[in-house]
Protein backbone atom coordinates (compact mmCIF):
# COMPACT_ATOMS: atom_id res chain seq x y z
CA UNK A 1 -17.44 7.83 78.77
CA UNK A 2 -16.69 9.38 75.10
CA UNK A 3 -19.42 9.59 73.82
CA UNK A 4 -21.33 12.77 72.18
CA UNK A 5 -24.30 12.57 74.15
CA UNK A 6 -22.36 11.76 77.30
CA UNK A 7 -20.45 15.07 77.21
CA UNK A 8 -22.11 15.64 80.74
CA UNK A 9 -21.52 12.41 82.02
CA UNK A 10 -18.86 11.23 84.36
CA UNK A 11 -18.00 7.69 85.87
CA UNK A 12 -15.47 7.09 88.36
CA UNK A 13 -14.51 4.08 91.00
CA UNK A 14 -14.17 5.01 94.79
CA UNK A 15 -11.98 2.11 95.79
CA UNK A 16 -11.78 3.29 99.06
CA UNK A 17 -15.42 3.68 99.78
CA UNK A 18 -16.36 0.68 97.56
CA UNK A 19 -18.70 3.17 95.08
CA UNK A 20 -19.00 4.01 91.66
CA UNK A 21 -19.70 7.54 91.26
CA UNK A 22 -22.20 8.72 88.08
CA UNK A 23 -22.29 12.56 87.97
CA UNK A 24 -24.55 13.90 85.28
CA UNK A 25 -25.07 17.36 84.29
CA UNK A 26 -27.97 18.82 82.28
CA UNK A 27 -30.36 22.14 82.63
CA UNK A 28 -32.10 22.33 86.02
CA UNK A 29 -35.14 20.08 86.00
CA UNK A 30 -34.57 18.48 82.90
CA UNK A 31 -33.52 14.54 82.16
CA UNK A 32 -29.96 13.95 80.81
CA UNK A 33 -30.40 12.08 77.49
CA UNK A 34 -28.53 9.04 76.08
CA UNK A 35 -28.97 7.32 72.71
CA UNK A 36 -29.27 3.72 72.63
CA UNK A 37 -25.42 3.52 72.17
CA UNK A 38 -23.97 5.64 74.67
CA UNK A 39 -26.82 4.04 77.25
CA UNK A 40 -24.94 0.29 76.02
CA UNK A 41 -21.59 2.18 76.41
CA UNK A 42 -22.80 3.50 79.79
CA UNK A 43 -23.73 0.10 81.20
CA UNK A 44 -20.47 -1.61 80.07
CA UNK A 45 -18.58 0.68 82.26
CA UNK A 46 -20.34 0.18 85.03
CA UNK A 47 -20.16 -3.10 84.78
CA UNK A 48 -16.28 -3.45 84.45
CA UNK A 49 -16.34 -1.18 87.03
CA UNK A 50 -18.65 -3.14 89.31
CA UNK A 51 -16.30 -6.24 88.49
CA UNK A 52 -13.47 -3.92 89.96
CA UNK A 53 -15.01 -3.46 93.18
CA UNK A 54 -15.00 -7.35 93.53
């Protein structure tokens, strides 16, 4: 993820374990935020990464 409002975001593939990992960071209690494009931009790579699992 590159996005601005995904600073705190990261997305990685466990091949080994069959996972995708989403880590996201933000101040204790409170949501994480995405706009409308990095939520699109978000779901695209976990799709293509779902696809790699396959």
């Amino acid at each position: 993820m590159n996005s601005p409002d995904a600073d705190d975001l990261t997305l990685e593939i466990d091949q080994t374990n069959g996972v995708i990992r989403l880590k996201a960071a933000a101040t204790f209690g409170e949501p994480v935020e995405l706009s409308a494009d990095a939520a699109r931009e978000l779901g695209q790579s976990l799709i293509r990464l779902a696809d790699e699992l396959e």
